[in-house]
C-alpha atoms as a PDB file:
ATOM      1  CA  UNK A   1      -9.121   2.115  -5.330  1.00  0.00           C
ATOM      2  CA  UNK A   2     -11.104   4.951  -4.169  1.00  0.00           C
ATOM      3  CA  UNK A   3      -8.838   7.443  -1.928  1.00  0.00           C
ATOM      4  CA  UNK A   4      -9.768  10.317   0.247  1.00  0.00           C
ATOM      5  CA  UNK A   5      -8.344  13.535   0.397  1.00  0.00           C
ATOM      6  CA  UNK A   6      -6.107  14.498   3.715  1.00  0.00           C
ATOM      7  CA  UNK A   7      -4.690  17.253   5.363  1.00  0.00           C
ATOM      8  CA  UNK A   8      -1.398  17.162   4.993  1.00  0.00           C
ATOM      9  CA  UNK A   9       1.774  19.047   3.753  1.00  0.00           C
ATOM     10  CA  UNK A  10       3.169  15.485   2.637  1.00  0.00           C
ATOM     11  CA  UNK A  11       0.076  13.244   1.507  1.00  0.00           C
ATOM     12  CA  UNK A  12      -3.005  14.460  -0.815  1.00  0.00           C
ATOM     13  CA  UNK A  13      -4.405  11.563  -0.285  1.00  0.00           C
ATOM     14  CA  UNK A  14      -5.071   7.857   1.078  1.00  0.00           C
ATOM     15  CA  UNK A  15      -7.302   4.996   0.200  1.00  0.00           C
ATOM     16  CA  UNK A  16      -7.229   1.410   1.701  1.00  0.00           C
ATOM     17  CA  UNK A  17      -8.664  -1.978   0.574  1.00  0.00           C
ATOM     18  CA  UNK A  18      -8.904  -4.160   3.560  1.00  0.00           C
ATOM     19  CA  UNK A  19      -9.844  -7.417   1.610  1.00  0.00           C
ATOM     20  CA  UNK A  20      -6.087  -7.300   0.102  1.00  0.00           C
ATOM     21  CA  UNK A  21      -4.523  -5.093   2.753  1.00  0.00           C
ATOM     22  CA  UNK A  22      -3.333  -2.354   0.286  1.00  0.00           C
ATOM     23  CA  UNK A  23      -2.981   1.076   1.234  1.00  0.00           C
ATOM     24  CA  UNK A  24      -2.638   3.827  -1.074  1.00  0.00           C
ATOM     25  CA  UNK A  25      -1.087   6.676  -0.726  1.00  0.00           C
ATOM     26  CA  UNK A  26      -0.777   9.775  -3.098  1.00  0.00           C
ATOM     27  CA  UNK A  27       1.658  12.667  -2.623  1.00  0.00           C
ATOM     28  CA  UNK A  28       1.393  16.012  -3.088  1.00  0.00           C
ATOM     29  CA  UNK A  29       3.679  16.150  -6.256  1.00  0.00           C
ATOM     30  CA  UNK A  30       1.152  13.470  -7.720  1.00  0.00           C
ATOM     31  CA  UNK A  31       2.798  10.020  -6.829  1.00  0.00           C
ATOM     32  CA  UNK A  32       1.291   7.532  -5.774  1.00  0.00           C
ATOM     33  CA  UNK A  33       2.094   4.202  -4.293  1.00  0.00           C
ATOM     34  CA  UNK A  34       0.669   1.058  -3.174  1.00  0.00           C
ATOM     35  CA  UNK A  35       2.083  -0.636   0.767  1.00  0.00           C
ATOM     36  CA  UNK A  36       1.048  -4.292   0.920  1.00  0.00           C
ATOM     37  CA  UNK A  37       0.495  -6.286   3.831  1.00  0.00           C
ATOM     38  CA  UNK A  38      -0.838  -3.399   6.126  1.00  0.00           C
ATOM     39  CA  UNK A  39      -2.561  -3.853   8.663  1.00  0.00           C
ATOM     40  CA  UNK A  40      -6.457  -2.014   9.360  1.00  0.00           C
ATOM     41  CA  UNK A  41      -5.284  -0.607  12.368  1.00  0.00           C
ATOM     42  CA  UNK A  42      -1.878   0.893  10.326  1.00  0.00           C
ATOM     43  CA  UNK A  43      -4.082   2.746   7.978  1.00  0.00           C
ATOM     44  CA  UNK A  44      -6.531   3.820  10.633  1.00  0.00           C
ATOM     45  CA  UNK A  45      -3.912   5.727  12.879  1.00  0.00           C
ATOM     46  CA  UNK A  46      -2.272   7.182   9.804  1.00  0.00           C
ATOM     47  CA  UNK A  47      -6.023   8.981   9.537  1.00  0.00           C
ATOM     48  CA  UNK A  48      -5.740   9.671  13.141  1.00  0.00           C
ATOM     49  CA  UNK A  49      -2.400  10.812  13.254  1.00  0.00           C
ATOM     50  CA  UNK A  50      -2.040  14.443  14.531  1.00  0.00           C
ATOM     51  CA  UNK A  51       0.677  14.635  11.409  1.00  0.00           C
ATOM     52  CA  UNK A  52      -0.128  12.468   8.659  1.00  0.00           C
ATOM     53  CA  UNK A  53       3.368  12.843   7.473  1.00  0.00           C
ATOM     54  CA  UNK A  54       5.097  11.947  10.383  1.00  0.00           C
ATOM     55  CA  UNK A  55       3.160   8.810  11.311  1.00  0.00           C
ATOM     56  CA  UNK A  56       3.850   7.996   7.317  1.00  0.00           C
ATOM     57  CA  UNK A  57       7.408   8.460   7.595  1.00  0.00           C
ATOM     58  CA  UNK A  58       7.695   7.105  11.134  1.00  0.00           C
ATOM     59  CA  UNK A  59       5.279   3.580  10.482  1.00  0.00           C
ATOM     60  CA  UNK A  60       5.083   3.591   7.061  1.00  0.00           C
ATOM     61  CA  UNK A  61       7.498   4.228   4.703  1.00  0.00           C
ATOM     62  CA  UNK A  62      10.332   1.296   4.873  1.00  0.00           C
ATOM     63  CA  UNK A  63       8.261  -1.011   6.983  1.00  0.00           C
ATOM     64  CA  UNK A  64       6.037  -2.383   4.066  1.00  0.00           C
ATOM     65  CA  UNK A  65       6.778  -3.664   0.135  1.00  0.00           C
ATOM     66  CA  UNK A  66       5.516  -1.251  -2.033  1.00  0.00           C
ATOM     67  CA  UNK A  67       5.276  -0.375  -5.988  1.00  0.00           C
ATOM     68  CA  UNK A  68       5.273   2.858  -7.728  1.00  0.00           C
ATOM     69  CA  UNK A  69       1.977   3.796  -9.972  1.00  0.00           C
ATOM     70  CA  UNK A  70       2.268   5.945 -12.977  1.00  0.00           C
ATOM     71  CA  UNK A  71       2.077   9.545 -11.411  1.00  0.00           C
ATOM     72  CA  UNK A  72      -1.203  11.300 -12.236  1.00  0.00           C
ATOM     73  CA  UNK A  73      -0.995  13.779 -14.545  1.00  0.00           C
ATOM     74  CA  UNK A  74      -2.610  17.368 -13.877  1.00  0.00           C
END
């Protein structure tokens, strides 16, 4: 999934594939994890969030399943 880079002291970047409603989200210490079942309009004000990381841990975080990806190495 391609993912673009944010501005953010919590996220490096996000990517989202609307067909299966994945979003994917990588940290700044190189994690990154997959939310299923979220909504367009989730992943479109996370991009429009004043603070990423807030709307993240405020909408995101919790509210959807999600699986851990091998953490990209540097």
């Amino acid at each position: 999934m391609q993912r673009q880079a944010v501005s953010s002291s919590m996220l490096r970047s996000v990517g989202y594939d609307a067909a299966t409603q994945t979003l994917e989200v990588e940290f700044l210490n190189g994690s990154v994890y997959q939310y299923f079942a979220v909504p367009a309009t989730t992943y479109h004000n996370l991009l429009a969030a004043d603070s990423l990381g807030s709307y993240f841990q405020a909408n995101i975080r919790g509210a959807f399943s999600y699986q851990k990806l091998a953490k990209k190495r540097s």
